[in-house]
PDB file of N, CA and C in Angstrom:
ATOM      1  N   UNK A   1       0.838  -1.170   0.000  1.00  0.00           N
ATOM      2  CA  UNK A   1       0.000   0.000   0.000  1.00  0.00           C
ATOM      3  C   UNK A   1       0.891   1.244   0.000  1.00  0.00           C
ATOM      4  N   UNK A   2       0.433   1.949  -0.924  1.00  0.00           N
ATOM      5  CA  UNK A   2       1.194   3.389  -0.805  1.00  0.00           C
ATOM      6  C   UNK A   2       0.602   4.598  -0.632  1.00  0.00           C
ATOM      7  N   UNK A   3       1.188   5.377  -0.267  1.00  0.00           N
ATOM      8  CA  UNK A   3       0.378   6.852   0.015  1.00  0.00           C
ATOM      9  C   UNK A   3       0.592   7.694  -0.891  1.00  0.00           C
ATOM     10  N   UNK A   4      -0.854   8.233  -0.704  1.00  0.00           N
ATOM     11  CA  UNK A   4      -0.315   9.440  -1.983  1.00  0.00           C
ATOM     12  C   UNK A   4       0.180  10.753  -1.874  1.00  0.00           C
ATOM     13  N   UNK A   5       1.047  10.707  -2.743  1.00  0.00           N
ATOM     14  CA  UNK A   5       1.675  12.447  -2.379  1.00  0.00           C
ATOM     15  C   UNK A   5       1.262  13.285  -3.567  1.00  0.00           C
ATOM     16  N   UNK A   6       0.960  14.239  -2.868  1.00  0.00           N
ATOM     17  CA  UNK A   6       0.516  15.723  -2.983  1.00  0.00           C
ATOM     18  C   UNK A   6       1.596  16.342  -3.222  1.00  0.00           C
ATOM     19  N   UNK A   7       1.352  17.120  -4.464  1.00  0.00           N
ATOM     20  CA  UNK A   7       2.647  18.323  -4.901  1.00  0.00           C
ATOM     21  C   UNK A   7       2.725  19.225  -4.005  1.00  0.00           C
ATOM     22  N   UNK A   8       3.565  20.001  -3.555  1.00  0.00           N
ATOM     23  CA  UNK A   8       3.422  21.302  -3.024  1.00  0.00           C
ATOM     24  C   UNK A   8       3.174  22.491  -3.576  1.00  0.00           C
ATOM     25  N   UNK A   9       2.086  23.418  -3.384  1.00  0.00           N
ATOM     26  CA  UNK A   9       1.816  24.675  -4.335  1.00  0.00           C
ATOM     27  C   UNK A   9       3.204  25.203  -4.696  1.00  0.00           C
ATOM     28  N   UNK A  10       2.820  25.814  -6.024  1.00  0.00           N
ATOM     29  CA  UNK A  10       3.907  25.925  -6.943  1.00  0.00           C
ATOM     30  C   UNK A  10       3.585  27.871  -5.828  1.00  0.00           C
ATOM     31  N   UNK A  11       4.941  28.464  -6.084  1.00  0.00           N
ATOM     32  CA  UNK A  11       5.008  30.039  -5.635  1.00  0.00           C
ATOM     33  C   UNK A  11       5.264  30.789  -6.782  1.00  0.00           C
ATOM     34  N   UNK A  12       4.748  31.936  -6.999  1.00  0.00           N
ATOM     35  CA  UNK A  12       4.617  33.082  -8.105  1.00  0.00           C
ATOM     36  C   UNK A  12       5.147  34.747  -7.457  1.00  0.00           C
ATOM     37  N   UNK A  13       6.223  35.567  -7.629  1.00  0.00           N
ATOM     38  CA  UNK A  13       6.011  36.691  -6.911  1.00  0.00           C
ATOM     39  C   UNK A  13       6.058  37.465  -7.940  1.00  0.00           C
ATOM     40  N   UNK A  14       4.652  38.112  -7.887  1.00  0.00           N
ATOM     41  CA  UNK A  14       4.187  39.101  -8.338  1.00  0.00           C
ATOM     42  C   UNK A  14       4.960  40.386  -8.381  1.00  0.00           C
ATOM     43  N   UNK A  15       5.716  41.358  -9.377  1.00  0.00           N
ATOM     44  CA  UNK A  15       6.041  42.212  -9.178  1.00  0.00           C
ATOM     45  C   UNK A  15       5.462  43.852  -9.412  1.00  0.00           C
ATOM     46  N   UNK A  16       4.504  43.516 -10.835  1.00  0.00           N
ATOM     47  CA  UNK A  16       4.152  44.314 -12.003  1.00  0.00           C
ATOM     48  C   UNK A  16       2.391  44.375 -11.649  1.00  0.00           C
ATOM     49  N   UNK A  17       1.816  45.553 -11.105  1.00  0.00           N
ATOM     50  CA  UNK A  17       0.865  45.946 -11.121  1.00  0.00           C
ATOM     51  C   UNK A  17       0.015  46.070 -12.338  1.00  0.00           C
ATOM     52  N   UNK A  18      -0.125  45.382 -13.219  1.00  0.00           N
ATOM     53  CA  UNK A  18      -0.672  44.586 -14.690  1.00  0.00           C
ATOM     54  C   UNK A  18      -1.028  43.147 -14.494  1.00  0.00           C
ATOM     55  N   UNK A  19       0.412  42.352 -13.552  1.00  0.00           N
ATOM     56  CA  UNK A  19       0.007  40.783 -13.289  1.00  0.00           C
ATOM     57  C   UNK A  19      -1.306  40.843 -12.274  1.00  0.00           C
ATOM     58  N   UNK A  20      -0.812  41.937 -11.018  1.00  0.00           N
ATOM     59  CA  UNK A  20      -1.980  41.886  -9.982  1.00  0.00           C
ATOM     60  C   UNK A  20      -3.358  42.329 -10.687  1.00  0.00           C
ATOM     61  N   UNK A  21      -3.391  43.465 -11.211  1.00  0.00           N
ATOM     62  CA  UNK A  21      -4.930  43.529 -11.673  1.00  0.00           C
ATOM     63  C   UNK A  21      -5.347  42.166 -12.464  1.00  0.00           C
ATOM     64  N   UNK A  22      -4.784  41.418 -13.427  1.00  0.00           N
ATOM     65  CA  UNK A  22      -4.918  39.958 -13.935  1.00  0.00           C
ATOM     66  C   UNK A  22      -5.633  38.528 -13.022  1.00  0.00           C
ATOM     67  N   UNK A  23      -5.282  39.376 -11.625  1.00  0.00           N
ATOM     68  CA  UNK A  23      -5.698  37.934 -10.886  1.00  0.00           C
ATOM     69  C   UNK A  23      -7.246  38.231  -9.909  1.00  0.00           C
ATOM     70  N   UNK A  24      -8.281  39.581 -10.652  1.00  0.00           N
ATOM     71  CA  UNK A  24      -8.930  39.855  -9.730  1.00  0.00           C
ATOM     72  C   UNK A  24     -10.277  38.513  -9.854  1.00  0.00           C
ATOM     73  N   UNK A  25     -10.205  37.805 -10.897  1.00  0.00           N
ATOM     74  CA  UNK A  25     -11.504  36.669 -10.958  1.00  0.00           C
ATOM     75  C   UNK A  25     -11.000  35.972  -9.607  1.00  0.00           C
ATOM     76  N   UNK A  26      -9.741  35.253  -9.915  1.00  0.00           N
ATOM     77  CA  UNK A  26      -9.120  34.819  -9.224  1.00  0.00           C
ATOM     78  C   UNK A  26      -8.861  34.598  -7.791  1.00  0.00           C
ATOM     79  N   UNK A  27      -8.847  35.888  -7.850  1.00  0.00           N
ATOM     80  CA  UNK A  27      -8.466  36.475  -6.230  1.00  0.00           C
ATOM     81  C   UNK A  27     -10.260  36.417  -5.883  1.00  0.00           C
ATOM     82  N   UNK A  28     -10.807  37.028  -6.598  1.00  0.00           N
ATOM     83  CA  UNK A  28     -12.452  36.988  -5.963  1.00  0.00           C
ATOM     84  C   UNK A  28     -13.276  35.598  -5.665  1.00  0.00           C
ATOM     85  N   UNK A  29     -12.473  34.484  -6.404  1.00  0.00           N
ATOM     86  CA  UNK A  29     -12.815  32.995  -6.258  1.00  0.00           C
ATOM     87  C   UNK A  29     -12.586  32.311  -4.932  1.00  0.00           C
ATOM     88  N   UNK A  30     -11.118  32.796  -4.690  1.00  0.00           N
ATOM     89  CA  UNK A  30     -10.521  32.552  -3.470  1.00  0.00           C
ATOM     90  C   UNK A  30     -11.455  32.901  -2.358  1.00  0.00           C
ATOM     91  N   UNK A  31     -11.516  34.518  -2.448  1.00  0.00           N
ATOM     92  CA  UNK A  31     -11.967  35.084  -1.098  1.00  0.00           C
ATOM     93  C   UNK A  31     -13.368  34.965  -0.768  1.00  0.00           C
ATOM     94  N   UNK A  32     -14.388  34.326  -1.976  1.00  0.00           N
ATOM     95  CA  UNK A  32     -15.770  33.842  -1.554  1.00  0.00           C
ATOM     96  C   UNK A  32     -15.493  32.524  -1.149  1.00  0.00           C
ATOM     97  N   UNK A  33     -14.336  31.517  -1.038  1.00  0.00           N
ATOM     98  CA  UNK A  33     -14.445  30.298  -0.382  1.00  0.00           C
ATOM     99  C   UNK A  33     -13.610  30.427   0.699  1.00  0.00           C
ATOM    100  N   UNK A  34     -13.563  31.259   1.248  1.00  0.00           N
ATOM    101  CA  UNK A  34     -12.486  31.744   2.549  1.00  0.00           C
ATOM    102  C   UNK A  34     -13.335  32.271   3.432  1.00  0.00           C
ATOM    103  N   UNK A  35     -14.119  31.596   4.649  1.00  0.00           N
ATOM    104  CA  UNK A  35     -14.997  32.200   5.678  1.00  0.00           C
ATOM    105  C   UNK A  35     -14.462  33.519   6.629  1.00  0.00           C
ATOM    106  N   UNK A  36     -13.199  33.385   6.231  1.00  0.00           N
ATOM    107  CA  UNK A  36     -12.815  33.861   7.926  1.00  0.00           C
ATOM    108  C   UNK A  36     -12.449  35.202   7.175  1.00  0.00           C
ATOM    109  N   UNK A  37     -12.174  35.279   5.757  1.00  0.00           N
ATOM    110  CA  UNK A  37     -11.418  36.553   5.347  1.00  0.00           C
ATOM    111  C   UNK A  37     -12.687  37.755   5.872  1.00  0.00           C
ATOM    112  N   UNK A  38     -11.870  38.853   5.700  1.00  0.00           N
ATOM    113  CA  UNK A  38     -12.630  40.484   6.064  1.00  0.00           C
ATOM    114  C   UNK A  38     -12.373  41.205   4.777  1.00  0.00           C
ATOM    115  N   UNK A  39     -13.333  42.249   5.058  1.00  0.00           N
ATOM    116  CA  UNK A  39     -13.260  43.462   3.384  1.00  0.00           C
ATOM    117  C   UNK A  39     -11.960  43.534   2.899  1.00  0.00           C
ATOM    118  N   UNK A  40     -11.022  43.879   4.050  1.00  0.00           N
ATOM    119  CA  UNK A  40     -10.071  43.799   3.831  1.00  0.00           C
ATOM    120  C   UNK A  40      -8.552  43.466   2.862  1.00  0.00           C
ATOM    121  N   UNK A  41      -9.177  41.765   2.920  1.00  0.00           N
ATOM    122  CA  UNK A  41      -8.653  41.166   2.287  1.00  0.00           C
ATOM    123  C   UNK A  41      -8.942  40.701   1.000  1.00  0.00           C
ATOM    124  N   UNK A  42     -10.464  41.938   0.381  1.00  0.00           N
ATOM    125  CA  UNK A  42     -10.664  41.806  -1.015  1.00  0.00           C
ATOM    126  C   UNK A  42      -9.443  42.079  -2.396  1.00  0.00           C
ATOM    127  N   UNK A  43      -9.830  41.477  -3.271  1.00  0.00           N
ATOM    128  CA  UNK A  43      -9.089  42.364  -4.357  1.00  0.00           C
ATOM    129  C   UNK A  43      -9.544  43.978  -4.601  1.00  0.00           C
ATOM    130  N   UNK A  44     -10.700  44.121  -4.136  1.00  0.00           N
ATOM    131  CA  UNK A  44     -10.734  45.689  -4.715  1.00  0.00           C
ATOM    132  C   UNK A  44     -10.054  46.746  -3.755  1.00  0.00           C
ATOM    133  N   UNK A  45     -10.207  45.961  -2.277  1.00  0.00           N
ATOM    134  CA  UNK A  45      -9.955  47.140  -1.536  1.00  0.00           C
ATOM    135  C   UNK A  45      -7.885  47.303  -1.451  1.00  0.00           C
ATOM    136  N   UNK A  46      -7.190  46.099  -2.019  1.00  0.00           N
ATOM    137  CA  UNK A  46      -5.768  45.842  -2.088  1.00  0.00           C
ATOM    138  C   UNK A  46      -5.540  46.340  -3.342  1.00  0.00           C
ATOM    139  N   UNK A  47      -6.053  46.061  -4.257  1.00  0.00           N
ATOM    140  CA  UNK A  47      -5.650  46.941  -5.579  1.00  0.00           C
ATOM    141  C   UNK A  47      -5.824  48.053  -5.449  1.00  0.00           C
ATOM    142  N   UNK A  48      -7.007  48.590  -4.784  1.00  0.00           N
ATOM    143  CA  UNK A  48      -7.270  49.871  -4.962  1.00  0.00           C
ATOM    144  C   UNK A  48      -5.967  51.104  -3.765  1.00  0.00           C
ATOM    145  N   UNK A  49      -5.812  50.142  -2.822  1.00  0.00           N
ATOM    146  CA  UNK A  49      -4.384  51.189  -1.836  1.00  0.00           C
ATOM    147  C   UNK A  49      -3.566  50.960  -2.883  1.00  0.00           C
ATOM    148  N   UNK A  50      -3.268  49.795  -3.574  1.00  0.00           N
ATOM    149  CA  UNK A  50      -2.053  49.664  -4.198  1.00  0.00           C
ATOM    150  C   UNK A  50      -2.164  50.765  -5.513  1.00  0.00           C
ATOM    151  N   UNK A  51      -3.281  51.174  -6.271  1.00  0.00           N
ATOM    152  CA  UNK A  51      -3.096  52.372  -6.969  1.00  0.00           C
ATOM    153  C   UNK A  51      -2.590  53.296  -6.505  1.00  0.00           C
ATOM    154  N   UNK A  52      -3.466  53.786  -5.137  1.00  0.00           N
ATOM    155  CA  UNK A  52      -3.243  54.988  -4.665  1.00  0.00           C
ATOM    156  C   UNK A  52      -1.997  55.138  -3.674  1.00  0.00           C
ATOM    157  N   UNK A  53      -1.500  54.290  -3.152  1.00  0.00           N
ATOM    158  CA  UNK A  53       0.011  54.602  -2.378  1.00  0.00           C
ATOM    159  C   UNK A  53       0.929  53.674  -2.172  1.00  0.00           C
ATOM    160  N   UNK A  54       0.770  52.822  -3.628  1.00  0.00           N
ATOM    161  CA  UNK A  54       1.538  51.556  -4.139  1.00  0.00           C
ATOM    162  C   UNK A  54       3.200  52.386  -4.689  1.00  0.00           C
ATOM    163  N   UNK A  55       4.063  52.105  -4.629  1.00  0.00           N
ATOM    164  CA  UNK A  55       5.592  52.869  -4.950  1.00  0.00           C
ATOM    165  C   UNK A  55       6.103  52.053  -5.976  1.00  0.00           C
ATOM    166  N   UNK A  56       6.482  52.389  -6.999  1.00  0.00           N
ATOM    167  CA  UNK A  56       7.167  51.872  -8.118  1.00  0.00           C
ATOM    168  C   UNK A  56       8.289  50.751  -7.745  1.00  0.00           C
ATOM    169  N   UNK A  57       8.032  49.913  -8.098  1.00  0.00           N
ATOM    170  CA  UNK A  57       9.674  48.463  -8.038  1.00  0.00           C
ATOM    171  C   UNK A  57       9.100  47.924  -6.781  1.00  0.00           C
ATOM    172  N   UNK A  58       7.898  48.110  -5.833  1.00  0.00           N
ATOM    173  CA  UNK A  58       7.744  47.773  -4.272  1.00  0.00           C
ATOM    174  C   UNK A  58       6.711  46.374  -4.311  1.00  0.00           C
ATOM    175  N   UNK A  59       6.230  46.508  -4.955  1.00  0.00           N
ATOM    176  CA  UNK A  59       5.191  45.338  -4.951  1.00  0.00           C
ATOM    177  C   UNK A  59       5.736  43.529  -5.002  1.00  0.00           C
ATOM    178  N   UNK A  60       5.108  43.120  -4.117  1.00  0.00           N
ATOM    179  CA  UNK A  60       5.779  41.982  -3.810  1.00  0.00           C
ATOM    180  C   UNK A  60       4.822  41.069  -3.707  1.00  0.00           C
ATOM    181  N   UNK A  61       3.578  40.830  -4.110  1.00  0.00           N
ATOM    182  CA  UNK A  61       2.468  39.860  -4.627  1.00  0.00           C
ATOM    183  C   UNK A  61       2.825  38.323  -4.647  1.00  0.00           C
ATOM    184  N   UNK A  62       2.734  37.512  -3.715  1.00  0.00           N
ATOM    185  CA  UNK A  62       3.568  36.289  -3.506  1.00  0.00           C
ATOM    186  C   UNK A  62       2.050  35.258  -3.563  1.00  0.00           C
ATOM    187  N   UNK A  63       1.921  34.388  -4.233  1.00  0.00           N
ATOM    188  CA  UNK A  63       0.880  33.794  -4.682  1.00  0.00           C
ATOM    189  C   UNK A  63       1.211  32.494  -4.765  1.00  0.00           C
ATOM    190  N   UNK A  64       0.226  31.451  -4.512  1.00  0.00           N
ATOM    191  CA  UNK A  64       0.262  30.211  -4.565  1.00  0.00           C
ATOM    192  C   UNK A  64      -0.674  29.358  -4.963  1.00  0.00           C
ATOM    193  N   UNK A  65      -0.445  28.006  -6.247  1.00  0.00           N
ATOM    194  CA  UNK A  65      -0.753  27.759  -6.372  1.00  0.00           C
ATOM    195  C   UNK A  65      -0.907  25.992  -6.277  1.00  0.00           C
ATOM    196  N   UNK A  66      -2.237  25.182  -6.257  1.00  0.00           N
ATOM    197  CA  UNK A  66      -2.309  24.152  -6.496  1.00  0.00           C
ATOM    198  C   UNK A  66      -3.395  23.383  -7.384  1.00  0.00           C
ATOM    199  N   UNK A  67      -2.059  22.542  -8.442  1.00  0.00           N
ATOM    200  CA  UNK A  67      -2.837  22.212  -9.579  1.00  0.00           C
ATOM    201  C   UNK A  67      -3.488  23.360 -10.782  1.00  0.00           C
ATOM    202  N   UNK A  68      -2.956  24.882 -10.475  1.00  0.00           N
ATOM    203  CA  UNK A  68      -2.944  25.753 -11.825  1.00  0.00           C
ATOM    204  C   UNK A  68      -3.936  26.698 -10.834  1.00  0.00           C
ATOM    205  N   UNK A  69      -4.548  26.387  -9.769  1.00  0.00           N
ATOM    206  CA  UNK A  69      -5.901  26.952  -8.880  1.00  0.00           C
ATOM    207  C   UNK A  69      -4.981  27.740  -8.201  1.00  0.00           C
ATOM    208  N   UNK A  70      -5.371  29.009  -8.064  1.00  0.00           N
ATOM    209  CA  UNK A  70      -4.760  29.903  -6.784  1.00  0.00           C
ATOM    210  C   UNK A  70      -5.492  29.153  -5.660  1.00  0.00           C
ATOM    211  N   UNK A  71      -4.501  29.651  -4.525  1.00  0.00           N
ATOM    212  CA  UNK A  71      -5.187  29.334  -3.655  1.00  0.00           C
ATOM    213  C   UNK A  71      -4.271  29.756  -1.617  1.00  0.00           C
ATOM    214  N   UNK A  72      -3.648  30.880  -2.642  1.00  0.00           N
ATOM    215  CA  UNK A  72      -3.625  31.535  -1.664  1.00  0.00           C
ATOM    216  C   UNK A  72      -2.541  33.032  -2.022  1.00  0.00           C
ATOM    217  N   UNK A  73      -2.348  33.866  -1.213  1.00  0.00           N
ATOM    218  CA  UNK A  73      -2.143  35.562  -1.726  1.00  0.00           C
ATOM    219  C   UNK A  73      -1.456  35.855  -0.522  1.00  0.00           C
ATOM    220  N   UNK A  74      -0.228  35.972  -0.462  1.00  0.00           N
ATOM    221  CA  UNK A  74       0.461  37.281   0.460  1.00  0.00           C
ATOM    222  C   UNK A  74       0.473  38.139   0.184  1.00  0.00           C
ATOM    223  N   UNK A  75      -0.262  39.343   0.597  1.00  0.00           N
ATOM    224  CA  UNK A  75       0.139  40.708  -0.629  1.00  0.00           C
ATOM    225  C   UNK A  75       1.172  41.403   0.264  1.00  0.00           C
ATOM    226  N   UNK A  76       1.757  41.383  -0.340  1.00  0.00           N
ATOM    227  CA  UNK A  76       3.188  42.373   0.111  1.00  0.00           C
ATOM    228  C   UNK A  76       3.623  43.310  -0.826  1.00  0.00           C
ATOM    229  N   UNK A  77       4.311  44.056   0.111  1.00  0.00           N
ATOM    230  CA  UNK A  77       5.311  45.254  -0.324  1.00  0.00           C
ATOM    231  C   UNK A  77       6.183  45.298   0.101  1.00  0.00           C
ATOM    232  N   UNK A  78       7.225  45.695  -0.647  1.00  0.00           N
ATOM    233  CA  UNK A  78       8.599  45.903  -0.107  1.00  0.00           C
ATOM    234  C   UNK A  78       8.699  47.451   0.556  1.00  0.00           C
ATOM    235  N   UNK A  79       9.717  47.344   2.058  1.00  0.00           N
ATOM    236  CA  UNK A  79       9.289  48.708   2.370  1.00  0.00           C
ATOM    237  C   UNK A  79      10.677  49.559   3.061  1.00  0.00           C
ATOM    238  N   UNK A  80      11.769  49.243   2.100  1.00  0.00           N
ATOM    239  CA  UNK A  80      13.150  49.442   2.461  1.00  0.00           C
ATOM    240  C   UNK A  80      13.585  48.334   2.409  1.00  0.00           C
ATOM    241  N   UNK A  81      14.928  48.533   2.822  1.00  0.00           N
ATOM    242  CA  UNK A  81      16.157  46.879   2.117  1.00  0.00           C
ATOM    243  C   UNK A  81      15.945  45.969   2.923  1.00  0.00           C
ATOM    244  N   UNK A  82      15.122  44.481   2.619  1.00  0.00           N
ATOM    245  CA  UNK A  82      15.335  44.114   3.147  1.00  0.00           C
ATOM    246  C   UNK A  82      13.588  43.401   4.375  1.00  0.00           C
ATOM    247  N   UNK A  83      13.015  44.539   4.123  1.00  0.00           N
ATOM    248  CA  UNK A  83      11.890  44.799   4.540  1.00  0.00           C
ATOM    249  C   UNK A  83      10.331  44.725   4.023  1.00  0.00           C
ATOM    250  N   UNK A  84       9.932  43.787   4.315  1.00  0.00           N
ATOM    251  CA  UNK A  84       8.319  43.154   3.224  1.00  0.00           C
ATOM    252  C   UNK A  84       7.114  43.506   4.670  1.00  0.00           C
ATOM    253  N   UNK A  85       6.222  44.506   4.118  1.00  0.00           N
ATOM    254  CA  UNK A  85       4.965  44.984   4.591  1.00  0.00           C
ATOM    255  C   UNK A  85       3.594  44.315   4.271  1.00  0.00           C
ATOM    256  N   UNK A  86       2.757  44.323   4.989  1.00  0.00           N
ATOM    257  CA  UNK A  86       1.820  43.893   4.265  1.00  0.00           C
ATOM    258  C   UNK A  86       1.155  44.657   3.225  1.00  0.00           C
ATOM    259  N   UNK A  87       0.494  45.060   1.870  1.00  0.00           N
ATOM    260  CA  UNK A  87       0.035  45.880   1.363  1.00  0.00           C
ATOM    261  C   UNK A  87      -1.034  46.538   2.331  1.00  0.00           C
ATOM    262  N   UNK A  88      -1.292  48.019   2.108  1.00  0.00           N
ATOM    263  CA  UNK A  88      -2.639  48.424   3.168  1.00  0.00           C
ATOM    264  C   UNK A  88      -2.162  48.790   4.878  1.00  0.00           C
ATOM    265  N   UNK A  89      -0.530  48.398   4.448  1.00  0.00           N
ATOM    266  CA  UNK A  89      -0.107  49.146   6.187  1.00  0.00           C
ATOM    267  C   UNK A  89      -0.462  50.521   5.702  1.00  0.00           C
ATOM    268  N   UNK A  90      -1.058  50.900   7.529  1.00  0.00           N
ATOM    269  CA  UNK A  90      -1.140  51.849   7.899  1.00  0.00           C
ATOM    270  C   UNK A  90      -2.783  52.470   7.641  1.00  0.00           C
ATOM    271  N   UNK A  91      -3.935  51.771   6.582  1.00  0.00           N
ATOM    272  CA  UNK A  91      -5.072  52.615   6.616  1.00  0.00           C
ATOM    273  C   UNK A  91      -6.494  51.395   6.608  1.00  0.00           C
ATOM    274  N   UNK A  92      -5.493  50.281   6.967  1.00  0.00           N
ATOM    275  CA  UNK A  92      -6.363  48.881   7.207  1.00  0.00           C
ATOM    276  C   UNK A  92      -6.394  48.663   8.417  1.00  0.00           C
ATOM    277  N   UNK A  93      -7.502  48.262   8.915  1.00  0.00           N
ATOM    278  CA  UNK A  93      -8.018  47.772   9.886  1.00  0.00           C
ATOM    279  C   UNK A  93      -7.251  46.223  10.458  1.00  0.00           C
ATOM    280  N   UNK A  94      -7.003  45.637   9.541  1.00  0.00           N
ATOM    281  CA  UNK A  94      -6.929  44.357   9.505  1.00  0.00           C
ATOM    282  C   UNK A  94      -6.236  43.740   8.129  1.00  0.00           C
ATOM    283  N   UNK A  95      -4.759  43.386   8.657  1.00  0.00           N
ATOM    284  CA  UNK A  95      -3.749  42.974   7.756  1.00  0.00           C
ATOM    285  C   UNK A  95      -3.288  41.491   7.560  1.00  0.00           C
ATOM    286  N   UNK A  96      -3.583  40.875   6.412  1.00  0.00           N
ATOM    287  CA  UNK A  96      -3.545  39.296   6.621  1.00  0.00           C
ATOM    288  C   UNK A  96      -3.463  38.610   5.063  1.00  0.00           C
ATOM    289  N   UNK A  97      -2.879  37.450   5.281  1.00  0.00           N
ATOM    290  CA  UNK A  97      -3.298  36.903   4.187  1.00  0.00           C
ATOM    291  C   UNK A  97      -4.139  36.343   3.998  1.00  0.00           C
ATOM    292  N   UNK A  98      -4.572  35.696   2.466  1.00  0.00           N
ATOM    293  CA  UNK A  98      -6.099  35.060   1.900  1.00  0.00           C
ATOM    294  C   UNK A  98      -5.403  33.689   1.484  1.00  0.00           C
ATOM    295  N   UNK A  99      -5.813  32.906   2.130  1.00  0.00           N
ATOM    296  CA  UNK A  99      -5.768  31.192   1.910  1.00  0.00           C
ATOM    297  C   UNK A  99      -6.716  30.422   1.449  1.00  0.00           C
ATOM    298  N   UNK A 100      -6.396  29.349   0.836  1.00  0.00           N
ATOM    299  CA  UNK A 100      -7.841  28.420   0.806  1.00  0.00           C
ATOM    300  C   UNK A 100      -7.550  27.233   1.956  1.00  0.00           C
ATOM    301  N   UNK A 101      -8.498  27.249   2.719  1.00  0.00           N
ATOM    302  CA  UNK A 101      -8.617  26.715   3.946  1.00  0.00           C
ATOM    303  C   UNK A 101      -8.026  25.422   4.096  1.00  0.00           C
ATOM    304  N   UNK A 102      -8.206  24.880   3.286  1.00  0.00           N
ATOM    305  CA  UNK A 102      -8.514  23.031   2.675  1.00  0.00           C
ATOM    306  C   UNK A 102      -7.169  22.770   2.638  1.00  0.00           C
ATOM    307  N   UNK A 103      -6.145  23.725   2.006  1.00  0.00           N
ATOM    308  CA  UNK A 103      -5.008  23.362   1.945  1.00  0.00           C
ATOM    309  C   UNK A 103      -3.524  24.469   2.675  1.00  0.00           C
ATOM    310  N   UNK A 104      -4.433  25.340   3.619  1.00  0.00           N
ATOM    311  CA  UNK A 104      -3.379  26.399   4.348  1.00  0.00           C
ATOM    312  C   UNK A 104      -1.899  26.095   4.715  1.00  0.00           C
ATOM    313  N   UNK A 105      -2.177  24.430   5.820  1.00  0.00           N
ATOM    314  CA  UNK A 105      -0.850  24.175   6.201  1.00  0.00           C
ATOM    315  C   UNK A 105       0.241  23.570   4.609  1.00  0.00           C
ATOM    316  N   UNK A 106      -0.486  23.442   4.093  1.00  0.00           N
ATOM    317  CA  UNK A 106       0.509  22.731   2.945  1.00  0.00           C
ATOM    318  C   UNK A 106       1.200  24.678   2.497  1.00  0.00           C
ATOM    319  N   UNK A 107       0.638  25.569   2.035  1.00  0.00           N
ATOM    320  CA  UNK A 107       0.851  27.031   1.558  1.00  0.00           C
ATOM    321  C   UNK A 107       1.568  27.269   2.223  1.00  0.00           C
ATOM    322  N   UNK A 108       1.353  27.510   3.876  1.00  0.00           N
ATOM    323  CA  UNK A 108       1.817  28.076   4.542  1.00  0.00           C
ATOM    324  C   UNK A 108       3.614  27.673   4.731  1.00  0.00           C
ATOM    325  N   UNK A 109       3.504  26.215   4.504  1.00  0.00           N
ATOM    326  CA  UNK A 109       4.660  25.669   4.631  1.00  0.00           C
ATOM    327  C   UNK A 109       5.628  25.843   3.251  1.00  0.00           C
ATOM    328  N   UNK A 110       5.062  25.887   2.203  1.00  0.00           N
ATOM    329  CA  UNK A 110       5.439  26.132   1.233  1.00  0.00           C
ATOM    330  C   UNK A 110       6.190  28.037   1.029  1.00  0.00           C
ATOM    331  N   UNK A 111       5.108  28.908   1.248  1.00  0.00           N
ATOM    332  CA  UNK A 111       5.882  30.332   1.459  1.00  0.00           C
ATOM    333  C   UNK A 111       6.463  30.334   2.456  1.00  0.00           C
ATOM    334  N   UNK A 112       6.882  29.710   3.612  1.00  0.00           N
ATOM    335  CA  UNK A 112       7.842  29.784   4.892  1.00  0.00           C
ATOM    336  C   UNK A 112       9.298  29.495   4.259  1.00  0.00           C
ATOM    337  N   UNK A 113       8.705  27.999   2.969  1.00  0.00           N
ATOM    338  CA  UNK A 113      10.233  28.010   2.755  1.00  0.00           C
ATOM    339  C   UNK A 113      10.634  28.732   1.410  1.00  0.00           C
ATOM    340  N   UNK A 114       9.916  29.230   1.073  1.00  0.00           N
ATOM    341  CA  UNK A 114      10.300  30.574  -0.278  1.00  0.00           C
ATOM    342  C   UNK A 114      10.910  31.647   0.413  1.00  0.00           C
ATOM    343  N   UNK A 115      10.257  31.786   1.480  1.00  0.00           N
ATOM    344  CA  UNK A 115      10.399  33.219   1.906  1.00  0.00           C
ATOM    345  C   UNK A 115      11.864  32.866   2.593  1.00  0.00           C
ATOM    346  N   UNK A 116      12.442  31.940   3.378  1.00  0.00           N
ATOM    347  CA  UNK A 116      13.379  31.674   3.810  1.00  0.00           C
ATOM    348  C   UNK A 116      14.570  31.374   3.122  1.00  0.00           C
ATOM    349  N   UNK A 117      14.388  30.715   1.794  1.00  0.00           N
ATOM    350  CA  UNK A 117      15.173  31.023   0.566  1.00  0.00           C
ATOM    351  C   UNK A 117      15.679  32.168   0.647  1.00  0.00           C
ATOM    352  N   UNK A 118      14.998  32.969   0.194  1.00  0.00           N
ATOM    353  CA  UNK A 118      15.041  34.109  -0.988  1.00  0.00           C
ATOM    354  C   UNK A 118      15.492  35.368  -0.189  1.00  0.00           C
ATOM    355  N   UNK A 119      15.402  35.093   1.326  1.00  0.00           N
ATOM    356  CA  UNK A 119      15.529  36.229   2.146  1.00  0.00           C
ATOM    357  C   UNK A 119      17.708  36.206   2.653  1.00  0.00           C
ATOM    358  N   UNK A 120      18.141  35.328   1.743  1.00  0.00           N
ATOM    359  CA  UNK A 120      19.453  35.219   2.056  1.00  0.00           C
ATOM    360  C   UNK A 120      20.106  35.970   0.874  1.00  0.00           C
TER     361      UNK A 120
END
């Protein structure tokens, strides 16, 4: 008997405010099967700070997928050397990422070790 293994979501970082507006079906698919998310963590209300006090080269959109399905969104910004914000510091209520529930710990484990990569 064997077990089956599960790929680990593939990671995407978003740089170019063209890819992010691209993922709003996407992102809106996610966040109607996500109970726990807040307004917050819509695409309109993250695109829309990111128009208005988004900084050129800063955007750091870290996305995950499984099987071609998003299914989960760090939105970040870069905010000096070295330094990743959440998008919406400072005029959000409530700063977080958007997961799909079903498969969080697999994501979560997956951007822990991107982010731990990439941060050397």
């Amino acid at each position: 008997m064997t077990a089956d293994v599960v790929a680990a979501p593939t990671v995407e970082v978003i740089y170019d405010a063209d890819r992010f507006r691209d993922l709003e079906d996407e992102w809106r698919q996610l966040y109607e099967a996500s109970p726990s998310a807040t307004p917050f963590q819509t695409w309109d209300w993250l695109y829309t700070w990111w128009e208005i006090y988004g900084g050129p080269g800063a955007l750091r959109l870290i996305t995950a997928r499984h099987d071609g399905r998003l299914v989960g969104v760090l939105p970040l910004m870069a905010d000096g050397p070295g330094r990743l914000v959440f998008i919406g510091t400072g005029l959000s209520d409530h700063l977080d990422l958007l997961v799909d529930e079903t498969v969080s710990d697999d994501v979560l484990t997956t951007w822990a070790h991107h982010l731990a990569r990439t941060s050397r």
